[in-house]
Structure formats: C-alpha cells, structure tokens
PDB file of N, CA and C in Angstrom:
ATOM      1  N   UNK A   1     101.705  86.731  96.144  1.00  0.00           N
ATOM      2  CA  UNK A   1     101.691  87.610  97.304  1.00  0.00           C
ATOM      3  C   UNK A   1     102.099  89.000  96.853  1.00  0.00           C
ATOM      4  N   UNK A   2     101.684  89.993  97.396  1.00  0.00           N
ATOM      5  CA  UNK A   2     101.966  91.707  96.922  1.00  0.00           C
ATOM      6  C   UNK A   2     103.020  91.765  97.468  1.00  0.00           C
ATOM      7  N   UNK A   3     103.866  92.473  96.875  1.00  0.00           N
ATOM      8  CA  UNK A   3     105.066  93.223  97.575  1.00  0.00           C
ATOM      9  C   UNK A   3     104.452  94.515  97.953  1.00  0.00           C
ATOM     10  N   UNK A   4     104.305  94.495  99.448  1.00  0.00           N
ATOM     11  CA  UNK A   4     103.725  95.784 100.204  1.00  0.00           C
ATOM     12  C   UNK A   4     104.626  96.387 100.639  1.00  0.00           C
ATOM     13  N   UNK A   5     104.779  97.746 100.623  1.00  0.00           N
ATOM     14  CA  UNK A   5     105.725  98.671 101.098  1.00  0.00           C
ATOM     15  C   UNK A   5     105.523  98.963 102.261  1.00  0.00           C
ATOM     16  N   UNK A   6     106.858  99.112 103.481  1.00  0.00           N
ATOM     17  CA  UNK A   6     106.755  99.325 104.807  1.00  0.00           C
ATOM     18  C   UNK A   6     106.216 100.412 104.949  1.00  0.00           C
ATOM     19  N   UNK A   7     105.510 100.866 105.707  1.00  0.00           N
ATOM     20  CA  UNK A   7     104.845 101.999 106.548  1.00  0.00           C
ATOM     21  C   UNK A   7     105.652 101.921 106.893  1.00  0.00           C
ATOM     22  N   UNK A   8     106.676 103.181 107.249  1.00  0.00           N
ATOM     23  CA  UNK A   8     107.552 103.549 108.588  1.00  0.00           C
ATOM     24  C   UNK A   8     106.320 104.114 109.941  1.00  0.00           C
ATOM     25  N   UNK A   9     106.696 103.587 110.733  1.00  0.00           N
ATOM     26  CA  UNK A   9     105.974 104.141 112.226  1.00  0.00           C
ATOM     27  C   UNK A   9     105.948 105.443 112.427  1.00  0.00           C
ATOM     28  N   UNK A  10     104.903 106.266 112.601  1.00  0.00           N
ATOM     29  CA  UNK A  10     105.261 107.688 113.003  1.00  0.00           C
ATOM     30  C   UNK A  10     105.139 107.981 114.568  1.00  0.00           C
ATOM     31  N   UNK A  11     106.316 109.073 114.502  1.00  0.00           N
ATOM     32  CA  UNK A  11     106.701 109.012 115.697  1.00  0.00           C
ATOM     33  C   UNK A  11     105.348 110.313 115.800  1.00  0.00           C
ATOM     34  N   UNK A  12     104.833 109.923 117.253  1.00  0.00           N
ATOM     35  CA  UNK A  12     103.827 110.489 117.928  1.00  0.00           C
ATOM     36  C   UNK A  12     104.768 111.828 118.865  1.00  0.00           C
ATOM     37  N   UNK A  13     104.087 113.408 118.823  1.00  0.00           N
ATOM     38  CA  UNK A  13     104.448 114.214 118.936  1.00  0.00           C
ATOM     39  C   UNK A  13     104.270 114.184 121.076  1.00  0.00           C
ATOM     40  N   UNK A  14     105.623 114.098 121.228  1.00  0.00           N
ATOM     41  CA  UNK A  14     105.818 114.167 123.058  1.00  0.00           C
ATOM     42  C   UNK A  14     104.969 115.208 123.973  1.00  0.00           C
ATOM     43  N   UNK A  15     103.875 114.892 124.734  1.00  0.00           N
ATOM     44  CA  UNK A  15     103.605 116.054 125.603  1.00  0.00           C
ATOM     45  C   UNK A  15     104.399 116.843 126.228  1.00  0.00           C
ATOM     46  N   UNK A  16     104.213 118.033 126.029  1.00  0.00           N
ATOM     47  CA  UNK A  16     105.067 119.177 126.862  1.00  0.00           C
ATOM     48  C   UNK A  16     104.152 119.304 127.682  1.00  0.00           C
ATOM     49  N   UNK A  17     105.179 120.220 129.013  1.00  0.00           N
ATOM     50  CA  UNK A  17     104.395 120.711 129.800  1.00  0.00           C
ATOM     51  C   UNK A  17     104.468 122.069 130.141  1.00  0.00           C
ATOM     52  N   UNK A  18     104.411 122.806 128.965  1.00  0.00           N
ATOM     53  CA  UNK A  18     105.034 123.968 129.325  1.00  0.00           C
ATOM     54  C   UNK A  18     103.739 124.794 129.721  1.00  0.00           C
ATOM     55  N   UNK A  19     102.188 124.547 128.685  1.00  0.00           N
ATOM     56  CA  UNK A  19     100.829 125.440 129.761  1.00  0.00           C
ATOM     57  C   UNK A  19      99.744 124.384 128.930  1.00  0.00           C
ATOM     58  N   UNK A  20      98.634 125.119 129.527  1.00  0.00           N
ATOM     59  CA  UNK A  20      97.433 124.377 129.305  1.00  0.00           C
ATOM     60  C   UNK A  20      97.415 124.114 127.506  1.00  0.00           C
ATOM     61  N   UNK A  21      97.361 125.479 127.165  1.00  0.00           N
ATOM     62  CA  UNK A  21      97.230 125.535 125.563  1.00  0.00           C
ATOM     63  C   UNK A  21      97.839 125.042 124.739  1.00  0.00           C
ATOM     64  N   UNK A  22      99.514 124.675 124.820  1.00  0.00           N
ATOM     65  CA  UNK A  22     100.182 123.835 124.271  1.00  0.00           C
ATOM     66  C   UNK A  22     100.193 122.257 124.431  1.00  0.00           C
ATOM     67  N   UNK A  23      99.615 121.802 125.611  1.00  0.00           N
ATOM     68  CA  UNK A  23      99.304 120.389 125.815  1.00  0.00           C
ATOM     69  C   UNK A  23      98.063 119.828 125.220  1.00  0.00           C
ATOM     70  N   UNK A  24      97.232 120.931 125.196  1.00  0.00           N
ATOM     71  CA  UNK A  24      95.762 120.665 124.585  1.00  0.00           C
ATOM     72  C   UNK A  24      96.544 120.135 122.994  1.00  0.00           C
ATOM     73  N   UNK A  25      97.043 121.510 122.009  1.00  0.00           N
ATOM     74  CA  UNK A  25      97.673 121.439 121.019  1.00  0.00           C
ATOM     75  C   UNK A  25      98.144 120.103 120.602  1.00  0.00           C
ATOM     76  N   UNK A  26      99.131 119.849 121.277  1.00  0.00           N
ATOM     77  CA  UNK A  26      99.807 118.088 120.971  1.00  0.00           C
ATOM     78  C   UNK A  26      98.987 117.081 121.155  1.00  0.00           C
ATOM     79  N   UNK A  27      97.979 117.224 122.586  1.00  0.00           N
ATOM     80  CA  UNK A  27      97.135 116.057 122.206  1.00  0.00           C
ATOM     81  C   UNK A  27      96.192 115.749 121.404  1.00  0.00           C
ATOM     82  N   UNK A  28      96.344 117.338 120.479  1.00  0.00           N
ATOM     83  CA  UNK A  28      95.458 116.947 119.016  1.00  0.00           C
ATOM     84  C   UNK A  28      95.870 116.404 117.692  1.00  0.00           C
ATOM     85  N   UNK A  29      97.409 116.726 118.251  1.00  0.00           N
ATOM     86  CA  UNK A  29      98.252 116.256 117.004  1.00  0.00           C
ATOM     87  C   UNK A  29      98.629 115.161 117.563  1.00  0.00           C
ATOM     88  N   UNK A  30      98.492 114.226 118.686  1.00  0.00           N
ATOM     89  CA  UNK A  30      98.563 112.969 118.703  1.00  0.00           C
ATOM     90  C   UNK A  30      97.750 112.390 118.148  1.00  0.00           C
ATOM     91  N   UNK A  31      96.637 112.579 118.534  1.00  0.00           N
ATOM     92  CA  UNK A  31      95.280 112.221 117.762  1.00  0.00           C
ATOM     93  C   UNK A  31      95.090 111.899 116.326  1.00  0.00           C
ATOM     94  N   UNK A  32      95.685 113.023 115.586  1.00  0.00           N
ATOM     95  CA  UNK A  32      95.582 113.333 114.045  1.00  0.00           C
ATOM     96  C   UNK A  32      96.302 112.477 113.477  1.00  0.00           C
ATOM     97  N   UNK A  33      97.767 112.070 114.173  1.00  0.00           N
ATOM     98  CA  UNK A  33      98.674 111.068 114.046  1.00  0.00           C
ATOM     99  C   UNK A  33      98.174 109.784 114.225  1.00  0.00           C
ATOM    100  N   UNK A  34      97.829 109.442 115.469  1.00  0.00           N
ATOM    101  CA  UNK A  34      97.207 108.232 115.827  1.00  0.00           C
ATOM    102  C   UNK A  34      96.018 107.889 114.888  1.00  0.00           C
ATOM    103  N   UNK A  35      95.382 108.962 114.398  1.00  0.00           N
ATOM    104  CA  UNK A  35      94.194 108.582 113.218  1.00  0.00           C
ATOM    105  C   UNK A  35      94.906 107.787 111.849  1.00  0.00           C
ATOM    106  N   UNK A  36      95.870 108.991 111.524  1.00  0.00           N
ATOM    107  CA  UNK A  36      96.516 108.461 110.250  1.00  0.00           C
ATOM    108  C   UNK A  36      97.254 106.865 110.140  1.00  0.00           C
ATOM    109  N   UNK A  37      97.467 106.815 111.222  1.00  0.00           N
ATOM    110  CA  UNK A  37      98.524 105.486 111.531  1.00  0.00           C
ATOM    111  C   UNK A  37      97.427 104.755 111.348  1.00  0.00           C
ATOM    112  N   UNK A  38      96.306 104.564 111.928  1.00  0.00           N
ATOM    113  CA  UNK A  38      95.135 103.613 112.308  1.00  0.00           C
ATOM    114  C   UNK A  38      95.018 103.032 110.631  1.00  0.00           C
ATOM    115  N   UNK A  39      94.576 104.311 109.958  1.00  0.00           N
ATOM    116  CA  UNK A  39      93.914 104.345 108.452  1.00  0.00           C
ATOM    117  C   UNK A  39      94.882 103.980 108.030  1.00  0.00           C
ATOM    118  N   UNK A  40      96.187 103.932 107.827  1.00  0.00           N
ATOM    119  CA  UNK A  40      97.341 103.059 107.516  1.00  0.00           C
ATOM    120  C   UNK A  40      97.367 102.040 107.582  1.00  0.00           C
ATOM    121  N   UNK A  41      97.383 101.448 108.475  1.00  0.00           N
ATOM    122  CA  UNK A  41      97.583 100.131 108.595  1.00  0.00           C
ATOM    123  C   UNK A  41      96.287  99.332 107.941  1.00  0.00           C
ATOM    124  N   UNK A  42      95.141  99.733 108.299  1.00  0.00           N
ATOM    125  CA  UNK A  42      93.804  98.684 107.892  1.00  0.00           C
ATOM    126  C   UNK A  42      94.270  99.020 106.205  1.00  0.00           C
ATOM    127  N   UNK A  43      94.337 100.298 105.590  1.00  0.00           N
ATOM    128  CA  UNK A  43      94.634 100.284 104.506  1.00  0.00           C
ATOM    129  C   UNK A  43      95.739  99.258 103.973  1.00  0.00           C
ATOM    130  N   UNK A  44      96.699  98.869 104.437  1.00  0.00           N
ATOM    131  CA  UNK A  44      97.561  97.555 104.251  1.00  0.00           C
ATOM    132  C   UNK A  44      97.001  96.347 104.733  1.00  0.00           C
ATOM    133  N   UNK A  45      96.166  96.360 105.584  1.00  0.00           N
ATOM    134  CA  UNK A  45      95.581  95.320 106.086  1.00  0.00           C
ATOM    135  C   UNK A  45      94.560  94.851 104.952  1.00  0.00           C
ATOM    136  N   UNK A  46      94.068  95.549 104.356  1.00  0.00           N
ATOM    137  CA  UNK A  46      92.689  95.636 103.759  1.00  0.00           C
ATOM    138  C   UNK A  46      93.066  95.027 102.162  1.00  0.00           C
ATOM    139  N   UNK A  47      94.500  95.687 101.567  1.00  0.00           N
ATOM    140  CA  UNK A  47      95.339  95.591 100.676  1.00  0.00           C
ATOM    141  C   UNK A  47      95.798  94.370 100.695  1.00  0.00           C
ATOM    142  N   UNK A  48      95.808  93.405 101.973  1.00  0.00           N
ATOM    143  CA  UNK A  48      96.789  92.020 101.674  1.00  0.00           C
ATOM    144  C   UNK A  48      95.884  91.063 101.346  1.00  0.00           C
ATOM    145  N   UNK A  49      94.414  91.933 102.582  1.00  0.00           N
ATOM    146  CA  UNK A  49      93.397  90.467 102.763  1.00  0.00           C
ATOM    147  C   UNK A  49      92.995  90.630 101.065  1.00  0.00           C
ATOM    148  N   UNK A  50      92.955  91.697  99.889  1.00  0.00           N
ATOM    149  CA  UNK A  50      92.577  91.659  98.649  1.00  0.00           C
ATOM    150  C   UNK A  50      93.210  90.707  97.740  1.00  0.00           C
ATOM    151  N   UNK A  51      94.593  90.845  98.022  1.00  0.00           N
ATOM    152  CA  UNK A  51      95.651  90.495  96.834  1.00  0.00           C
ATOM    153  C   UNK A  51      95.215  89.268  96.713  1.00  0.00           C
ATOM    154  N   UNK A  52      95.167  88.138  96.979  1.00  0.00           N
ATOM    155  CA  UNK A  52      94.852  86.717  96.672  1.00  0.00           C
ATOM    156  C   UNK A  52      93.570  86.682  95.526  1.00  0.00           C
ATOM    157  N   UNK A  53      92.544  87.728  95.984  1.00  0.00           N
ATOM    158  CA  UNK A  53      91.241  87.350  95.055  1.00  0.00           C
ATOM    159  C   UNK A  53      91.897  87.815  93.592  1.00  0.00           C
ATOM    160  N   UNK A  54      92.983  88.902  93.793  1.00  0.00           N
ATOM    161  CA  UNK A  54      93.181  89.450  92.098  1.00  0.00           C
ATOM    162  C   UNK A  54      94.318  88.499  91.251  1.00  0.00           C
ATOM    163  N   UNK A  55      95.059  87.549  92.063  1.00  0.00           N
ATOM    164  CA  UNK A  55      96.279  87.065  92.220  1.00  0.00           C
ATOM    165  C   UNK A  55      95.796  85.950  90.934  1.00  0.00           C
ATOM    166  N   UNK A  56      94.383  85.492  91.399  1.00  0.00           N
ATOM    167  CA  UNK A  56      94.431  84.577  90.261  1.00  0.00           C
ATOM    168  C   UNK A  56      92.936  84.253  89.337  1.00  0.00           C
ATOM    169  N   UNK A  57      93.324  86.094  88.498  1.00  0.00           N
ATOM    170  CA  UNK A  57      92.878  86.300  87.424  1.00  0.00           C
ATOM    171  C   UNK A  57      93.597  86.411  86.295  1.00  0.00           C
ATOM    172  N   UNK A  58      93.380  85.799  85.306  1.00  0.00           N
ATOM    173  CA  UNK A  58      94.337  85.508  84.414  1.00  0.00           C
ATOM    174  C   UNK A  58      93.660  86.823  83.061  1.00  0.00           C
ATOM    175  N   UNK A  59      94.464  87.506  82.669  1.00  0.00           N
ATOM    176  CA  UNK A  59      94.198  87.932  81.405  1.00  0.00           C
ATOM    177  C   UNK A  59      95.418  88.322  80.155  1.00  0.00           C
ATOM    178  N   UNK A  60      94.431  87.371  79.271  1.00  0.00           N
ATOM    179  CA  UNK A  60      94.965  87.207  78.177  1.00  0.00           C
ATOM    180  C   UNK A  60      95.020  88.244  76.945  1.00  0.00           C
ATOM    181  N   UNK A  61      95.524  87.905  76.358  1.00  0.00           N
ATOM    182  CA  UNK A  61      94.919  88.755  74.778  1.00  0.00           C
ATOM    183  C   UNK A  61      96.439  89.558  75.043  1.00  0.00           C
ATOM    184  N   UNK A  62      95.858  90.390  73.626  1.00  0.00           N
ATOM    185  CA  UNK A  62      97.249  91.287  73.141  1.00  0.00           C
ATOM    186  C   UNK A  62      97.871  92.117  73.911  1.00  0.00           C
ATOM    187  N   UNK A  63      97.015  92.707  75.366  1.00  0.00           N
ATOM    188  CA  UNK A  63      97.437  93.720  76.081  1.00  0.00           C
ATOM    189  C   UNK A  63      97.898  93.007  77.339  1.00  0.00           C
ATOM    190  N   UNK A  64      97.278  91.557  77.702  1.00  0.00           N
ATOM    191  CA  UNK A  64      97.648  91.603  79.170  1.00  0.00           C
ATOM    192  C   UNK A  64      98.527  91.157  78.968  1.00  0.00           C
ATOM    193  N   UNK A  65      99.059  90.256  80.650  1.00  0.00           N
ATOM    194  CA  UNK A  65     100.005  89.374  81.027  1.00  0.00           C
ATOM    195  C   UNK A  65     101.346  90.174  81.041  1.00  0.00           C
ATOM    196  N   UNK A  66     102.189  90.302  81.515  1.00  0.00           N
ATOM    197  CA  UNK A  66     103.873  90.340  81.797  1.00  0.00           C
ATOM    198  C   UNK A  66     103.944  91.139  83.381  1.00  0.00           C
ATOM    199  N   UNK A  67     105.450  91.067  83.140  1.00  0.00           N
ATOM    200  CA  UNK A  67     105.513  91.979  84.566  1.00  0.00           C
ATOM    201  C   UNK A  67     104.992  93.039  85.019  1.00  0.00           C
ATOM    202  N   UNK A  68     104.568  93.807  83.798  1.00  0.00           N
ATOM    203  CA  UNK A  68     104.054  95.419  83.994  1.00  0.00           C
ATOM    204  C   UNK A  68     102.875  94.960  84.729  1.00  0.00           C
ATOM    205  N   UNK A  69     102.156  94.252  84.268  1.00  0.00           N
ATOM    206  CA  UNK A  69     100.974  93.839  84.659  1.00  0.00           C
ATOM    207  C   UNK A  69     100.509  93.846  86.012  1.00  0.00           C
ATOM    208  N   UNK A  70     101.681  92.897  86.777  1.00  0.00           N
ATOM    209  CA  UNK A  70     101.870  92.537  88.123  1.00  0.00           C
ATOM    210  C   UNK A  70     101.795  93.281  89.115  1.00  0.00           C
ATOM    211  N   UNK A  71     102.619  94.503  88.492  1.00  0.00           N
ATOM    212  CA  UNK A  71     103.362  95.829  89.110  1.00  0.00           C
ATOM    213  C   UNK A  71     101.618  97.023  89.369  1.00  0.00           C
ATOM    214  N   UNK A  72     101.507  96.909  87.986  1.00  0.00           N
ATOM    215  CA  UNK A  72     100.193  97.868  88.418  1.00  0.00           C
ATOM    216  C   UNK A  72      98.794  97.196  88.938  1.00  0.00           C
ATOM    217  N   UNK A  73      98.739  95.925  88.895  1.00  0.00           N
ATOM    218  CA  UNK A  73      97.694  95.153  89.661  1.00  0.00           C
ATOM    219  C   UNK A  73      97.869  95.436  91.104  1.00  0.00           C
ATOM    220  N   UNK A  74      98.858  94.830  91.934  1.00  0.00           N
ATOM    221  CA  UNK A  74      99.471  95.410  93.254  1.00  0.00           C
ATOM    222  C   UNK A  74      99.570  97.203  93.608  1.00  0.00           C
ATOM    223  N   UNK A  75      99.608  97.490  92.867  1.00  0.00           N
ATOM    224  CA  UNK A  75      99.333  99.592  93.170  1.00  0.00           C
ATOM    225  C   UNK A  75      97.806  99.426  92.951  1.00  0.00           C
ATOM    226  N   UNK A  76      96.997  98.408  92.249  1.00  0.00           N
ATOM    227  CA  UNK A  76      95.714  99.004  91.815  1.00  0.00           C
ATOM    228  C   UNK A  76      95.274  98.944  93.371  1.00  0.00           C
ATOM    229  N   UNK A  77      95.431  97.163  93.854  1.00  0.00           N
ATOM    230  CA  UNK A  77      94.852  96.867  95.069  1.00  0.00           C
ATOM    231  C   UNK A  77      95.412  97.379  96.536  1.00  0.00           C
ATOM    232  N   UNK A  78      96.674  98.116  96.172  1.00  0.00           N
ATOM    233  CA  UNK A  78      97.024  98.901  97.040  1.00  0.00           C
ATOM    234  C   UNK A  78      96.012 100.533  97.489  1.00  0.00           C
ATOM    235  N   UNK A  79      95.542 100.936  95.883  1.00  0.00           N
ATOM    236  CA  UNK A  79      95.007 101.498  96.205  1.00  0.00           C
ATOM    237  C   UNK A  79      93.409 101.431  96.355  1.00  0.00           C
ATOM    238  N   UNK A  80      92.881 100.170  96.480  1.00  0.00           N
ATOM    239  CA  UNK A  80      91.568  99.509  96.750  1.00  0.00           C
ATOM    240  C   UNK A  80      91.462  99.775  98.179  1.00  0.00           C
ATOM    241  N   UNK A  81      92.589  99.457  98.880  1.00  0.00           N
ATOM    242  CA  UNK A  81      92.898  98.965 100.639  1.00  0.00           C
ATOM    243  C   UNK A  81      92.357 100.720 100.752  1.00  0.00           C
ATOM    244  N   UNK A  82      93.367 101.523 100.244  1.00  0.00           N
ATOM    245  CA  UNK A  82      93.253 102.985 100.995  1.00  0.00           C
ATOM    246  C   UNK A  82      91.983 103.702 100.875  1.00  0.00           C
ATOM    247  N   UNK A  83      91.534 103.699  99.442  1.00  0.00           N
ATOM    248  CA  UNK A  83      90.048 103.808  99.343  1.00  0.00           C
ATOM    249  C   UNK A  83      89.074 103.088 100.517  1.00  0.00           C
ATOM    250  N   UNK A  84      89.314 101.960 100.701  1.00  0.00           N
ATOM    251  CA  UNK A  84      88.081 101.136 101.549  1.00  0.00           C
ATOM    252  C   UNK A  84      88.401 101.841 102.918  1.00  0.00           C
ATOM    253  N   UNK A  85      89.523 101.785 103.431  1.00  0.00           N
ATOM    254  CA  UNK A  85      89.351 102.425 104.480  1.00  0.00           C
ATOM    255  C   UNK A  85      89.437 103.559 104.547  1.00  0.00           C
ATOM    256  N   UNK A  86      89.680 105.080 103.942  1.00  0.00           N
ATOM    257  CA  UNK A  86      88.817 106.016 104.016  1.00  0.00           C
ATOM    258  C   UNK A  86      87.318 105.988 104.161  1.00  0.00           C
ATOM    259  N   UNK A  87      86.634 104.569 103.235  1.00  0.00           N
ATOM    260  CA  UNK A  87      85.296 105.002 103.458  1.00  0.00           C
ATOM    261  C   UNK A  87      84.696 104.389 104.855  1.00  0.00           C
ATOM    262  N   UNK A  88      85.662 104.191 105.725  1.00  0.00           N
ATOM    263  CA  UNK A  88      85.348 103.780 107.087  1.00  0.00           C
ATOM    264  C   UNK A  88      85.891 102.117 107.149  1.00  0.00           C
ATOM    265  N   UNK A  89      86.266 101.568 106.275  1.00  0.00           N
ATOM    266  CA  UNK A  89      87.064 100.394 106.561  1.00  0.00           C
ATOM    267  C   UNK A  89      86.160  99.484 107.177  1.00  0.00           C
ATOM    268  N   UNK A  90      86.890  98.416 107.943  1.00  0.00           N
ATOM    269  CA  UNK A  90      86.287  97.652 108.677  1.00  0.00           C
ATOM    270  C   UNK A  90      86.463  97.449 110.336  1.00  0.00           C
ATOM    271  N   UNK A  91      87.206  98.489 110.603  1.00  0.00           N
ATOM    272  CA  UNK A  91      87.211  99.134 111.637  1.00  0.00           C
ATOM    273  C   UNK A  91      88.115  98.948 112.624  1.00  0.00           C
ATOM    274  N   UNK A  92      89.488  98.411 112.034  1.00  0.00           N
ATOM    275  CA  UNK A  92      90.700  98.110 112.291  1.00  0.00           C
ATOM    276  C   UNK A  92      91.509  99.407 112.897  1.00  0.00           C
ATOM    277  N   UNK A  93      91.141 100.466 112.279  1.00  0.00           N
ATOM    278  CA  UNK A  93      91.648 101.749 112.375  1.00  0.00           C
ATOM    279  C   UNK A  93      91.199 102.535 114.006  1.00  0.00           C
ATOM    280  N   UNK A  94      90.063 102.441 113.911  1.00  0.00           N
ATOM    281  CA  UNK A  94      89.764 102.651 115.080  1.00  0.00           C
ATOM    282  C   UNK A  94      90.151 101.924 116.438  1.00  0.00           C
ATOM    283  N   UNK A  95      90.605 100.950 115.900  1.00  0.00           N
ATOM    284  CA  UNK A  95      90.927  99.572 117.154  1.00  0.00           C
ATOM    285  C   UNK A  95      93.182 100.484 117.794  1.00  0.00           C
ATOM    286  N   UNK A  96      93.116 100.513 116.233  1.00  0.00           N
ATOM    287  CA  UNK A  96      94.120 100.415 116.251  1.00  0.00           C
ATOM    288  C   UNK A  96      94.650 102.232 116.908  1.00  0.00           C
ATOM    289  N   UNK A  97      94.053 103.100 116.415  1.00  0.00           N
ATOM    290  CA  UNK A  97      93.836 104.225 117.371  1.00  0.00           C
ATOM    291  C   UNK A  97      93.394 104.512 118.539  1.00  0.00           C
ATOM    292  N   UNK A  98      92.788 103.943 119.158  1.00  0.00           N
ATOM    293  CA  UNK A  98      92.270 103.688 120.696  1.00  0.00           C
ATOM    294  C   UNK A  98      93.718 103.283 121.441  1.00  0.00           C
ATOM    295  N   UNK A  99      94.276 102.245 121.119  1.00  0.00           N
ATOM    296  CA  UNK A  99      95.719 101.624 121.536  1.00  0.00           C
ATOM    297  C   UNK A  99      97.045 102.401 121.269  1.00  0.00           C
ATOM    298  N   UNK A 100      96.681 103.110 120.447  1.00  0.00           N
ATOM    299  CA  UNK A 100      98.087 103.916 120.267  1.00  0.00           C
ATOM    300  C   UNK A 100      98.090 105.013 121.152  1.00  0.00           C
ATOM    301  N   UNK A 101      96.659 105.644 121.765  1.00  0.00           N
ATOM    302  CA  UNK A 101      96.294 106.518 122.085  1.00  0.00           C
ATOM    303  C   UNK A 101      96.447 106.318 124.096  1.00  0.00           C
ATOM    304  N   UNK A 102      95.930 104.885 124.344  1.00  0.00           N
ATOM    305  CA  UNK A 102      95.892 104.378 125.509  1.00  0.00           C
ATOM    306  C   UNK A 102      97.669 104.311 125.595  1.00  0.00           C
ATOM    307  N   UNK A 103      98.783 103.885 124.769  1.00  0.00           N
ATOM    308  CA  UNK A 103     100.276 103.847 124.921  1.00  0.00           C
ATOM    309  C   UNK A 103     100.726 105.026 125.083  1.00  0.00           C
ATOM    310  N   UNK A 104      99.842 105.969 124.714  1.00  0.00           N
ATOM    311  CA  UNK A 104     101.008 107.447 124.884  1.00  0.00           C
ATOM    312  C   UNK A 104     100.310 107.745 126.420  1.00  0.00           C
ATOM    313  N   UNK A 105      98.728 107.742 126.737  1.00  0.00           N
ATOM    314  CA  UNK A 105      98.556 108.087 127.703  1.00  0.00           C
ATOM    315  C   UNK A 105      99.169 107.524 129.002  1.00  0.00           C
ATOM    316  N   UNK A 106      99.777 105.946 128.912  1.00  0.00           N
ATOM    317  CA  UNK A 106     100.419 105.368 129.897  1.00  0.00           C
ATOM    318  C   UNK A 106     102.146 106.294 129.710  1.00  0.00           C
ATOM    319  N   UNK A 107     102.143 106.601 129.027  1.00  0.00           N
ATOM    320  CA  UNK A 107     103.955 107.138 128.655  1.00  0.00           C
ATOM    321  C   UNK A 107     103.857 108.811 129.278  1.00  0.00           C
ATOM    322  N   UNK A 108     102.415 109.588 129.691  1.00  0.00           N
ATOM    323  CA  UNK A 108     102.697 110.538 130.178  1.00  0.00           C
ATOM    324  C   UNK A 108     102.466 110.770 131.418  1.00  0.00           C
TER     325      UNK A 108
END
C-alpha cells in the first residue's frame, strides 16, 4: 500500500458582502479553489487506484530492490495520479467541484 500524504482541506475564501465587484471576485476564487481541491483529490484517488499494479513488480539486478526503491516508486505513481488528472482525469474532479461549490452556495 503507498504511504499517501494528507491533502490538508483548503479553506474556501468567505463571501463578503461589501459590493457587486468584490463578491463576483471571491466567487472566482472559490471556484479556482474548488477546482484545485477537485484535481487533488482524483489525483490521490487516481494515485491509490495505481499503486497495487506497480506494488508487484519485482526488479532485480544490481540497481534495483531496497527501500530507496519503494520510496521513489510511490512519488513516481504519485506523480502518475497528478499527471492523469491534469489531463482531465476520470472525472472525479469535476464531481467533486460541483459539491464543494453546491456547500458553499447552501452556506451563503
């Protein structure tokens, strides 16, 4: 199993109500937020559903095998997850931005 590193949650920027132009403002930087979070997560998502296929490839010879090994196999497929979902993922991100987006709109 990968040792995956926590995403901390980002905190989504509070609507003000101080005029039109500044509310527009935040609800773009909710957005931008709510995007990144989305692509986050499928990127870990994408990263766990991988680890098993690499988990049990064995390589031998003079260079492979030890802990180092382990360590940069798990960053490789860590960074497999983030790649795939930049290139649009499987569309977890979007699921998952719609909902973050529908929670702030119930919170204002």
């Amino acid at each position: 199993m990968l040792d995956s590193p926590v995403i901390p949650a980002m905190p989504l920027a509070p609507v003000q109500q101080a005029g039109p132009g500044q509310r527009q403002m935040s609800q773009e930087a909710m957005q931008r937020a709510a995007k990144k979070a989305g692509e986050e997560f499928e990127a870990l998502f994408i990263a766990e559903m991988l680890g098993p296929v690499f988990e049990g490839l064995s390589s031998e010879g003079m260079f492979g095998g030890g802990s180092g090994e382990k360590i940069y196999r798990s960053l490789m497929v860590q960074e497999y997850g983030k790649a795939i979902a930049r290139a649009g993922g499987v569309g977890i991100a979007e699921a998952v931005q719609s909902e973050m987006l529908k929670m702030q709109e119930m919170q204002s």
